[in-house]
Protein backbone atom coordinates (compact mmCIF):
# COMPACT_ATOMS: atom_id res chain seq x y z
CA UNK A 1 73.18 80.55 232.33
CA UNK A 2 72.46 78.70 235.77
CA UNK A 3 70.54 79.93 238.40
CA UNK A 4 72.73 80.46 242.01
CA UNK A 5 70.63 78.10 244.93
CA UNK A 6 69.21 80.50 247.53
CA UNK A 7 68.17 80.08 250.99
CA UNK A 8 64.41 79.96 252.24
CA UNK A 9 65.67 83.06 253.98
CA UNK A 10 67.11 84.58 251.18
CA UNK A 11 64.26 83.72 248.40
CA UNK A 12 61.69 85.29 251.14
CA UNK A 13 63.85 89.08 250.56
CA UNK A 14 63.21 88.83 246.82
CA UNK A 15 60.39 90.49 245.01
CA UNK A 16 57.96 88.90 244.03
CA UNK A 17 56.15 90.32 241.17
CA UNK A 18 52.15 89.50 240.82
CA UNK A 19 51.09 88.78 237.20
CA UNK A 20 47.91 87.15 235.57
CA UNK A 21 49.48 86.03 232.30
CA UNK A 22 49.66 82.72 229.96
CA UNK A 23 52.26 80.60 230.26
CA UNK A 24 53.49 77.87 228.14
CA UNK A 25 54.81 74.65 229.93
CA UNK A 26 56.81 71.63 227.95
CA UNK A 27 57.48 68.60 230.12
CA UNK A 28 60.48 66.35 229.42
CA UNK A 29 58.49 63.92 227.03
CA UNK A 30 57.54 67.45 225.07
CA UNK A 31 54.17 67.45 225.70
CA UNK A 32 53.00 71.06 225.95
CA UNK A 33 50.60 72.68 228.60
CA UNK A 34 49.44 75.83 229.54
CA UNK A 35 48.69 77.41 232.43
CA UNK A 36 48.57 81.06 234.25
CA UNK A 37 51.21 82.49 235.65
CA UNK A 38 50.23 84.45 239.44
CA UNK A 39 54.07 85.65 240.11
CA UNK A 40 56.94 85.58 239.98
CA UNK A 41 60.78 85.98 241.53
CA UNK A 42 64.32 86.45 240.86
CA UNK A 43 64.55 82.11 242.12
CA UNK A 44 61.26 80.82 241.07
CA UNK A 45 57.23 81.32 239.73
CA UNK A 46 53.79 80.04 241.05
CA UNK A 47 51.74 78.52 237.79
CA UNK A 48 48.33 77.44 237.89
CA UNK A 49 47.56 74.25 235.01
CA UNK A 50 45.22 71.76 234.10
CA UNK A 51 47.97 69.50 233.65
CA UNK A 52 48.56 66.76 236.15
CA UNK A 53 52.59 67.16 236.18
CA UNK A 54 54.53 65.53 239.27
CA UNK A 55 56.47 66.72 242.16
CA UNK A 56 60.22 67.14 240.91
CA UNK A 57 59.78 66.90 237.31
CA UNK A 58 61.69 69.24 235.33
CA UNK A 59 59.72 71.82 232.85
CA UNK A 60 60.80 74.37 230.56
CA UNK A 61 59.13 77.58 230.71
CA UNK A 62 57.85 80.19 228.37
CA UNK A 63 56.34 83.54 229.64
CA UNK A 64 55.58 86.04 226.60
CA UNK A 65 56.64 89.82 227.47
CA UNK A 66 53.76 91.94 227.59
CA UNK A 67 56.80 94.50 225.43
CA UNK A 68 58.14 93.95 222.28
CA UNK A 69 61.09 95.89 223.75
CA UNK A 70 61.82 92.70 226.28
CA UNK A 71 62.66 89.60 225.97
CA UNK A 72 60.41 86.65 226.77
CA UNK A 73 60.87 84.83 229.89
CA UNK A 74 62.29 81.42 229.18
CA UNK A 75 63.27 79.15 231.96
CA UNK A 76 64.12 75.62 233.03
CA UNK A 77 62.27 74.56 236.62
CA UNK A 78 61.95 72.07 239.02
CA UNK A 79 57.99 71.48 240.24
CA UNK A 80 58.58 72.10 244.22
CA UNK A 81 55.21 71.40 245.60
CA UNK A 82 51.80 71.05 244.09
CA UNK A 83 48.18 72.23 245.73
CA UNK A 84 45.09 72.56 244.68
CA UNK A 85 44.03 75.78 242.52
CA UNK A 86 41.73 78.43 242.70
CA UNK A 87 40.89 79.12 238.65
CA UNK A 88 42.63 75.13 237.41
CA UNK A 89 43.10 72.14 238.75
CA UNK A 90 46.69 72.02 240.04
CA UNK A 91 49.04 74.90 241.43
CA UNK A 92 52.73 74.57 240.97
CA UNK A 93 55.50 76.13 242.88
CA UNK A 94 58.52 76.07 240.31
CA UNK A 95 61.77 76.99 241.04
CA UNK A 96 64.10 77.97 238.51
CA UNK A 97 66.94 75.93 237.82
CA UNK A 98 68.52 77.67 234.62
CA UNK A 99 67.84 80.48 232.43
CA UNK A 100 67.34 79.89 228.65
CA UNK A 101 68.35 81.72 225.56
């Protein structure tokens, strides 16, 4: 299923949900990372890695549910802008491009 392109205006009016939790990254060679997810929203997440990945690489996502009554979070992104992070190296601001099964 694809993800609908939003407006800066209209990502602002979603929630964004803050959450200190592993993440799994996989970047198009299939290298894997980790990382820490800080939140996330309905159109994207903010990740903090180790990795050095690049502006406007693609990355599939994998967020374990804290519930074995929900689903994992599994997502394709696009790396939107990169700072430096607080607890690693690199900060990522990902937007999701499509959600996967």
């Amino acid at each position: 299923m694809s993800s609908t392109r939003f407006s800066h205006d209209e990502k602002r009016q979603f929630l964004r949900l803050f959450v200190q939790s592993d993440v799994a990254l996989t970047d198009r060679s299939g290298e894997h990372h980790t990382g820490l997810c800080l939140n996330l929203s309905a159109s994207g997440l903010l990740v903090e890695t180790a990795s050095a990945l690049a502006p406007g690489e693609h990355i599939e996502i994998h967020l374990p549910s804290p519930q074995s009554s929900l689903r994992d979070l599994r997502v394709r992104a696009q790396i939107i802008r990169i700072e430096p992070g607080e607890r690693y190296a690199h900060r990522l601001g990902l937007q999701i491009i499509e959600f996967l099964d």
